[in-house]
C-alpha atoms as a PDB file:
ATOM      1  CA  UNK A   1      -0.419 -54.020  17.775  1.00  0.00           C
ATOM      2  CA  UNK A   2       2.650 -56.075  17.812  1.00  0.00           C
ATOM      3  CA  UNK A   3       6.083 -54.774  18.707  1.00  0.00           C
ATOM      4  CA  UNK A   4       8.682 -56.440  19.953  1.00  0.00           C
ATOM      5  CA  UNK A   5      12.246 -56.268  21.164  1.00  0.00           C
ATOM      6  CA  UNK A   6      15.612 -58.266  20.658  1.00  0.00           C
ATOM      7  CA  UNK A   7      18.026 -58.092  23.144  1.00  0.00           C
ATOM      8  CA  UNK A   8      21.818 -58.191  23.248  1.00  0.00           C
ATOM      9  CA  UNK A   9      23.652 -60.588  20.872  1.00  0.00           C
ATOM     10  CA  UNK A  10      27.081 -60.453  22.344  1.00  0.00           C
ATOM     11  CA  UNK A  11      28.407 -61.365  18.853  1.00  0.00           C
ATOM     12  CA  UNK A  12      25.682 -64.066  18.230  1.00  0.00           C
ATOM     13  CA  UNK A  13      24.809 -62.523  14.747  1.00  0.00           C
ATOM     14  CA  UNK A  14      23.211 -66.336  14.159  1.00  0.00           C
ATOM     15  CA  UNK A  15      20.902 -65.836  17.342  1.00  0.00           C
ATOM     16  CA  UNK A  16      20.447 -62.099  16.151  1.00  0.00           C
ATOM     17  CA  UNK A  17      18.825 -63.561  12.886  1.00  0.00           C
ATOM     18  CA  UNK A  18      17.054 -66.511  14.353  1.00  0.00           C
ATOM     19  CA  UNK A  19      15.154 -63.864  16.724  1.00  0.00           C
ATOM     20  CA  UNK A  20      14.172 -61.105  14.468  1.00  0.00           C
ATOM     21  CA  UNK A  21      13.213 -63.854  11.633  1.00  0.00           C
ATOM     22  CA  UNK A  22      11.244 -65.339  14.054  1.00  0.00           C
ATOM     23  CA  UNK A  23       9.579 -61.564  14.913  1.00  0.00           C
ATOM     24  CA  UNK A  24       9.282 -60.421  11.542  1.00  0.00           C
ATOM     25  CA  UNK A  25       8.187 -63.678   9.557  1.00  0.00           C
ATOM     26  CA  UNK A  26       6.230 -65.830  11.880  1.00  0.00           C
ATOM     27  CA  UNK A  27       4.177 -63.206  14.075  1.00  0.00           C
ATOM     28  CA  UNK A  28       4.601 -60.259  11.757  1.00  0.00           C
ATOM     29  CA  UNK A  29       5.777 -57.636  14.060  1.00  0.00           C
ATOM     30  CA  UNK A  30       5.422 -54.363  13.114  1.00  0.00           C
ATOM     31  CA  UNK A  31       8.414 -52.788  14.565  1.00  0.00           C
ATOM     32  CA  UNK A  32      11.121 -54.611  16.267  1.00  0.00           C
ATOM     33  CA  UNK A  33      13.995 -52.961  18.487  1.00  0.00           C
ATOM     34  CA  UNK A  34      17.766 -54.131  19.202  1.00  0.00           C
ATOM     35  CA  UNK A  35      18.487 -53.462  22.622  1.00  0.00           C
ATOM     36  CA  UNK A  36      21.882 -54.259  22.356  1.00  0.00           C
ATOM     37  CA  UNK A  37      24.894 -51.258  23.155  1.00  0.00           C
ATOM     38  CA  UNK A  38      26.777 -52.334  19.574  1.00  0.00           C
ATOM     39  CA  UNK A  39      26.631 -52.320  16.251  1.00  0.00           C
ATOM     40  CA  UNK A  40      25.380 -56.173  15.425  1.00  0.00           C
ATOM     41  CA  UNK A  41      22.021 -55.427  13.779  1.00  0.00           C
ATOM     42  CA  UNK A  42      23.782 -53.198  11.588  1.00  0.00           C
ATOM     43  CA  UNK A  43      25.370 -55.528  10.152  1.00  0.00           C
ATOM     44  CA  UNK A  44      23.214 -58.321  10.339  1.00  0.00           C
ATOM     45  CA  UNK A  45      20.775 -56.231   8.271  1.00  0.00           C
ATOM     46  CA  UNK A  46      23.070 -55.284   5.712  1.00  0.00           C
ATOM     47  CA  UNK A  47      24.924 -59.075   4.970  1.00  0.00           C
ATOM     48  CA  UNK A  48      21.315 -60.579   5.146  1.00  0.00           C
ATOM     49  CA  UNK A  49      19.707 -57.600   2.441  1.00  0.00           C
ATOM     50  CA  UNK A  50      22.959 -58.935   0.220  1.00  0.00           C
ATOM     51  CA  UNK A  51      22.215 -62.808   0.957  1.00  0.00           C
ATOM     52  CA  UNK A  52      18.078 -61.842  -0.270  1.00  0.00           C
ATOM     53  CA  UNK A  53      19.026 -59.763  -3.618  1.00  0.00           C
ATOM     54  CA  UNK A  54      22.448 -59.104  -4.221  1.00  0.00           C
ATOM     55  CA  UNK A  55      25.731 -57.065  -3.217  1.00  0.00           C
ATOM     56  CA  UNK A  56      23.667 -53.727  -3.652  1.00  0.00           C
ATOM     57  CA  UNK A  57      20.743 -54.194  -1.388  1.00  0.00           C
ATOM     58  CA  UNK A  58      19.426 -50.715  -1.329  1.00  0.00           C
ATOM     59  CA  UNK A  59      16.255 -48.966  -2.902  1.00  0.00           C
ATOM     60  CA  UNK A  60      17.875 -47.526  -5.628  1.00  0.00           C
ATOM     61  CA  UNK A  61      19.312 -50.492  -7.057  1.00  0.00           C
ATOM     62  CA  UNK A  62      15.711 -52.278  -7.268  1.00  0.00           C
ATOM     63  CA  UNK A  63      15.630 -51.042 -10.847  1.00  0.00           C
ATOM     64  CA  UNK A  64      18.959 -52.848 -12.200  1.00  0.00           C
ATOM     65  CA  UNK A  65      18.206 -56.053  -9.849  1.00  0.00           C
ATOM     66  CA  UNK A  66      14.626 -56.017 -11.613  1.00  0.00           C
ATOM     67  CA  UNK A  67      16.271 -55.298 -15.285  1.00  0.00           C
ATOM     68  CA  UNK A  68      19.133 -57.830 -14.419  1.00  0.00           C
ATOM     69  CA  UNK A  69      16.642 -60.837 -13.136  1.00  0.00           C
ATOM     70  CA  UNK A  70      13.301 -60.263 -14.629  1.00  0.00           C
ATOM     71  CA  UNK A  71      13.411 -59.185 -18.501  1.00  0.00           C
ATOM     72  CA  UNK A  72      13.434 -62.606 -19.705  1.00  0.00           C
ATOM     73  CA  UNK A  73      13.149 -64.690 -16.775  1.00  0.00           C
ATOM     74  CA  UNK A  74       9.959 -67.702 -16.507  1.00  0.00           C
ATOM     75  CA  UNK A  75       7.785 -66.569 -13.835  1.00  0.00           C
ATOM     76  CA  UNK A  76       8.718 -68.548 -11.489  1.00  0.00           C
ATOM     77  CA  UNK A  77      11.935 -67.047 -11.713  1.00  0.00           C
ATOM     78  CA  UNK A  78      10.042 -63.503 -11.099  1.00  0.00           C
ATOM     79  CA  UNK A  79       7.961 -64.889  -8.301  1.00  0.00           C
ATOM     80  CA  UNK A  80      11.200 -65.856  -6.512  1.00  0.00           C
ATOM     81  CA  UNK A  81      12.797 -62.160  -7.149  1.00  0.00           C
ATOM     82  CA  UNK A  82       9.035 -60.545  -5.803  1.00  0.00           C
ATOM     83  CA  UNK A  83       9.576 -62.648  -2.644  1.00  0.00           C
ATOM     84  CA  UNK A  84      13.091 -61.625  -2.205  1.00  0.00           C
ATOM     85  CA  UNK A  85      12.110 -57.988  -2.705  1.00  0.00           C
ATOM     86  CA  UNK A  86       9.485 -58.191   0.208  1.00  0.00           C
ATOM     87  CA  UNK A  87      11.503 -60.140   2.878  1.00  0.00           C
ATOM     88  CA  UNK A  88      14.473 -57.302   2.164  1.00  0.00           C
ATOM     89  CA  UNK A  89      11.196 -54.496   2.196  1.00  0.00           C
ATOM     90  CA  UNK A  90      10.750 -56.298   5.697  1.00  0.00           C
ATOM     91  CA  UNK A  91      13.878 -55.633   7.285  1.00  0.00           C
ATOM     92  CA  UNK A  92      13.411 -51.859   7.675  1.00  0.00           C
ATOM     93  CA  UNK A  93      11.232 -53.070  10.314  1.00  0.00           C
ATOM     94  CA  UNK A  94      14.450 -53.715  12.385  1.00  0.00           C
ATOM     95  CA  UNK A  95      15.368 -50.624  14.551  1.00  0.00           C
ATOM     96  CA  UNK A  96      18.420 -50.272  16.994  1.00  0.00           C
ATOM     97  CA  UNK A  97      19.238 -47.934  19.600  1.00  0.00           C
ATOM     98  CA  UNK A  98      21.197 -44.746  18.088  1.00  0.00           C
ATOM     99  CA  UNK A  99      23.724 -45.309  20.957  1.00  0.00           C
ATOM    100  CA  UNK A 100      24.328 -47.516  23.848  1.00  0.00           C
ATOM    101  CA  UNK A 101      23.692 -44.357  26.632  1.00  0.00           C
ATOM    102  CA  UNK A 102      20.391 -43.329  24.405  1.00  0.00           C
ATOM    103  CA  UNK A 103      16.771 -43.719  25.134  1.00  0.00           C
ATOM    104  CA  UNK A 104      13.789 -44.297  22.909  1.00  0.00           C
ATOM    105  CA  UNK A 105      10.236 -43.453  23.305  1.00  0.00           C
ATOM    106  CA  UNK A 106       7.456 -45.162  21.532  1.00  0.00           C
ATOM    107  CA  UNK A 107       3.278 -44.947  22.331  1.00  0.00           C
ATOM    108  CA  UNK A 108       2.351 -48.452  22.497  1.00  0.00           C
ATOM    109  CA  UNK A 109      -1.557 -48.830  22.369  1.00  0.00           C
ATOM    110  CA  UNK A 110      -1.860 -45.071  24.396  1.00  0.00           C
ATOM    111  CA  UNK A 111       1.075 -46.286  26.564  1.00  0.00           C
ATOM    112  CA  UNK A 112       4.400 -44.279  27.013  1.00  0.00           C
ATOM    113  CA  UNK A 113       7.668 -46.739  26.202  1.00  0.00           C
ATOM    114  CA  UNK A 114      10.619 -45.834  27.283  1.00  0.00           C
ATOM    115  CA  UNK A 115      13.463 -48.429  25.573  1.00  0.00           C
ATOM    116  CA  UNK A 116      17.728 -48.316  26.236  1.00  0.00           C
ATOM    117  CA  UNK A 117      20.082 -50.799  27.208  1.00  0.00           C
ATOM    118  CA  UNK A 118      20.646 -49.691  30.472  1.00  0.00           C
ATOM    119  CA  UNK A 119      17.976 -48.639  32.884  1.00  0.00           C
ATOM    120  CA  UNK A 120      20.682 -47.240  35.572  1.00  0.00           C
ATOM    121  CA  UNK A 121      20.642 -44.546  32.961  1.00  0.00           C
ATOM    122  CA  UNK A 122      16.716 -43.491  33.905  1.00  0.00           C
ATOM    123  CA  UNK A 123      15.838 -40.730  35.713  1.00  0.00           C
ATOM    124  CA  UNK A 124      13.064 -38.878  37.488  1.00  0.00           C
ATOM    125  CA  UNK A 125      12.665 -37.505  33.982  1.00  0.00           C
ATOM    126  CA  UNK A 126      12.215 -41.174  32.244  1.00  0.00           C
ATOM    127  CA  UNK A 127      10.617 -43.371  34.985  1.00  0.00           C
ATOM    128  CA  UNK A 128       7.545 -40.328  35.764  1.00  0.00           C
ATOM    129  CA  UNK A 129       5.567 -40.093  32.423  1.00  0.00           C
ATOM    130  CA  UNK A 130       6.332 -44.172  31.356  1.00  0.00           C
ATOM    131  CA  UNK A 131       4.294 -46.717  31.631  1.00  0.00           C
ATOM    132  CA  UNK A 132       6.460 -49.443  30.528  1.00  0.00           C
ATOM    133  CA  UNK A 133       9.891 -48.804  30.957  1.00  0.00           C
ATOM    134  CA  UNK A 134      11.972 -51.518  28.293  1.00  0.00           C
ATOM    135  CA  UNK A 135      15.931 -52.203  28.903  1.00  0.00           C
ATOM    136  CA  UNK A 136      18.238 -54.585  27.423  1.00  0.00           C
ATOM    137  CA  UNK A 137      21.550 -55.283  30.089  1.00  0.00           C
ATOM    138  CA  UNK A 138      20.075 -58.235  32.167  1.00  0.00           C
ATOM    139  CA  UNK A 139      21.414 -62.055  31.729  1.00  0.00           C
ATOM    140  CA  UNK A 140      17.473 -63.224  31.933  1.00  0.00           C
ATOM    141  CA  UNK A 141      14.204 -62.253  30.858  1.00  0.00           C
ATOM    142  CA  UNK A 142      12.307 -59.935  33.400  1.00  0.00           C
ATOM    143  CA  UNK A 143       9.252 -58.502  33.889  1.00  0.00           C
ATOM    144  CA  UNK A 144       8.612 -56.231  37.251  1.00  0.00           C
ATOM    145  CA  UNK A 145       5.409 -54.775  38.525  1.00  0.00           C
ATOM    146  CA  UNK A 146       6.660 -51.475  40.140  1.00  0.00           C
ATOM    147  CA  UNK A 147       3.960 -48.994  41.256  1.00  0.00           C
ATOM    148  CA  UNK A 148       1.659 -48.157  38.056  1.00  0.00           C
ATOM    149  CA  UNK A 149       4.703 -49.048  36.048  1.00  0.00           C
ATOM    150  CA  UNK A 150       6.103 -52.406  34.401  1.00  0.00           C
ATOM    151  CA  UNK A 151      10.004 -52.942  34.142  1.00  0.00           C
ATOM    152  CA  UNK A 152      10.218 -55.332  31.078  1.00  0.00           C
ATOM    153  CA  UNK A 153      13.609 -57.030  29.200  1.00  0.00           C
ATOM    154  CA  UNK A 154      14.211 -59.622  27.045  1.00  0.00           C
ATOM    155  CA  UNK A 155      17.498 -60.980  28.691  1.00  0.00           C
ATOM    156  CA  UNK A 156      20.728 -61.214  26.145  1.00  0.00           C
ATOM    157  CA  UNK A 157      20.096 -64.079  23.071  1.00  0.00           C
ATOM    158  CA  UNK A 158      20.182 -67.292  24.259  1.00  0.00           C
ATOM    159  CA  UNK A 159      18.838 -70.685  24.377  1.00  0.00           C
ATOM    160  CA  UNK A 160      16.205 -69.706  26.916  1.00  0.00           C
ATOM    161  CA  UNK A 161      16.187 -65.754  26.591  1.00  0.00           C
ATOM    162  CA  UNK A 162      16.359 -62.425  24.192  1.00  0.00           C
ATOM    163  CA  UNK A 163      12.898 -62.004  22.149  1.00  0.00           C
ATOM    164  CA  UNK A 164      10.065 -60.405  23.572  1.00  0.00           C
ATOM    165  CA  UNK A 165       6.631 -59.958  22.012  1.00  0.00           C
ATOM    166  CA  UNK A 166       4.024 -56.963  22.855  1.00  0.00           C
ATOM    167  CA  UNK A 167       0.755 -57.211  21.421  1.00  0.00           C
ATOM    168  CA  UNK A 168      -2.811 -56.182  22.571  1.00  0.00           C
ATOM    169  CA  UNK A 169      -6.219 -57.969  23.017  1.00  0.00           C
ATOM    170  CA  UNK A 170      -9.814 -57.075  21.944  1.00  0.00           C
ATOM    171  CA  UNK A 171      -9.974 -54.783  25.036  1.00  0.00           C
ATOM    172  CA  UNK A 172      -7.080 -53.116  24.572  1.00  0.00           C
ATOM    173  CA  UNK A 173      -5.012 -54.967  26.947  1.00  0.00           C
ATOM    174  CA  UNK A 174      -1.002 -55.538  26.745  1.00  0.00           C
ATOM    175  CA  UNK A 175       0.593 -58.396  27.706  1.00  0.00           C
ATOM    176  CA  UNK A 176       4.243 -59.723  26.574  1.00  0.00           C
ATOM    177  CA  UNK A 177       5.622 -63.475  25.341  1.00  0.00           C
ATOM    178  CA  UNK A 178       9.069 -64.496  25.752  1.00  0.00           C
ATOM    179  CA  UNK A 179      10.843 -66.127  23.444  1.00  0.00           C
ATOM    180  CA  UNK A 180      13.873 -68.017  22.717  1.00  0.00           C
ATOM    181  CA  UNK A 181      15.724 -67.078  19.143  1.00  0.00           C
ATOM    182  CA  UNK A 182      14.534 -70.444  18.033  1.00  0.00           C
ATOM    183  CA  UNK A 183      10.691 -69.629  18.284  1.00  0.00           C
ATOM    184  CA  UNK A 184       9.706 -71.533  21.545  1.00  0.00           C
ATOM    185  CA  UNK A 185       7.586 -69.447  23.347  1.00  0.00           C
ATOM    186  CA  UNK A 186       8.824 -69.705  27.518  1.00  0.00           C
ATOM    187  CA  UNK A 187       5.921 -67.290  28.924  1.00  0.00           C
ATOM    188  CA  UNK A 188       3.454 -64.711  28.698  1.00  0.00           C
ATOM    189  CA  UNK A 189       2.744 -61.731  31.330  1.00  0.00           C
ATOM    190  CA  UNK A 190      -0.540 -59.779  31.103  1.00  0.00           C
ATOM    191  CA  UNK A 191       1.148 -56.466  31.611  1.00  0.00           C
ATOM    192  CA  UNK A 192      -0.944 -53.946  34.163  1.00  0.00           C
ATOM    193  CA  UNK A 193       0.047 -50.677  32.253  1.00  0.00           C
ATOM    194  CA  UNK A 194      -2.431 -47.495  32.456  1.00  0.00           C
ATOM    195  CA  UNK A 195      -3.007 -45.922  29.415  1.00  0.00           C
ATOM    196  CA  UNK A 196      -1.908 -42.035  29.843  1.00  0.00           C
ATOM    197  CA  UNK A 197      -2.976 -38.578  28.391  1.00  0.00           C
ATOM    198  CA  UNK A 198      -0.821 -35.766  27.353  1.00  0.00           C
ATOM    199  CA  UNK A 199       3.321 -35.778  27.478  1.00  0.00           C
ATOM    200  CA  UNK A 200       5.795 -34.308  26.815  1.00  0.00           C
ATOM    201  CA  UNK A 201       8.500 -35.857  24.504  1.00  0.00           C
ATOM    202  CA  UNK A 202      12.115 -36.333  25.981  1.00  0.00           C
ATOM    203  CA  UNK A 203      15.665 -35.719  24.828  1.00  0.00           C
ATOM    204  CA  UNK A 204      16.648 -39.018  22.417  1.00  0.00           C
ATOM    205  CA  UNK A 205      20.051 -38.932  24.288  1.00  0.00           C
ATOM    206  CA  UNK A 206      21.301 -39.004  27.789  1.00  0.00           C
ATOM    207  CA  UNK A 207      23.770 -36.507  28.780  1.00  0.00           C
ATOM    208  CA  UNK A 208      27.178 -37.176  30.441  1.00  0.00           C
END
């Protein structure tokens, strides 16, 4: 298992791309979450689609970018478009919030997730069935033992802050790296995170 999360750019779309390149590329994350309360990955995703294959990006146009590039192209030529293909086949492993006041749950190795931007948003609700509970509004990286449960963020994108790395061990265990956008790894936490047994699923959105 290795999922990870990305937290706020504040505009950095440079830092935005050094991080999730860094996620997706070098340690092959399988999902990776924006954290951030705006729009940036959005965009990032979309401008760096057009910089792999062209001004249409999308799944649909694959036929015309193949017809346009490959027909009578040498094969290195090809090679280069296959490669293209699967980094922009890789980016739908980028995920964002669906808005800055929502929540999102995800079952990492048997382990309830609960990921937003801003944890003074939890309630009783949020905090009892989580093991792990995964916010993005904090300067610095954190990760706090509370109880049975682990309060984890990547800080915002920075020199020293804003990637964060979960993956498991032989046993089963979780423990997350932090990273700067760059790729230098700053620590690692073994993460003491029971797994749990039946749940129920929670609203996606936090009312007002």
């Amino acid at each position: 298992m290795r999922f990870a999360v990305l937290g706020p750019a504040n505009g950095d779309l440079a830092a935005l791309e050094k991080g999730a390149s860094l996620l997706l590329f070098e340690h092959q994350a399988e999902q990776v979450v924006y954290l951030g309360p705006d729009d940036a990955l959005d965009r990032l995703v979309l401008d760096w689609a057009r910089r792999l294959v062209g001004t249409d990006p999308s799944d649909e146009g694959i036929w015309e970018r193949a017809a346009a590039t490959c027909v009578s192209a040498p094969p290195a030529e090809i090679d280069r478009f296959i490669a293209a293909e699967r980094r922009r086949e890789r980016l739908k492993a980028l995920k964002c919030l669906p808005v800055a006041t929502s929540r999102t749950i995800e079952l990492l190795e048997g382990r309830i997730a609960v990921l937003l931007y801003d944890k003074a948003l939890l309630d009783e609700e949020d905090i009892l069935p989580a093991s792990l509970l995964i916010f993005g509004k904090s300067r610095d990286p954190l990760v706090r033992q509370v109880g049975s449960r682990t309060f984890v963020s990547p800080g915002e994108l920075g020199p020293r802050s804003g990637v964060a790395l979960f993956s498991d061990d032989s046993t089963g265990e979780i423990s997350v790296s932090m990273y700067e956008p760059g790729g230098t790894r700053l620590d690692t936490h073994r993460l003491v995170a029971p797994r749990t047994g039946r749940f129920t699923v929670l609203d996606s959105k936090v009312s007002t």
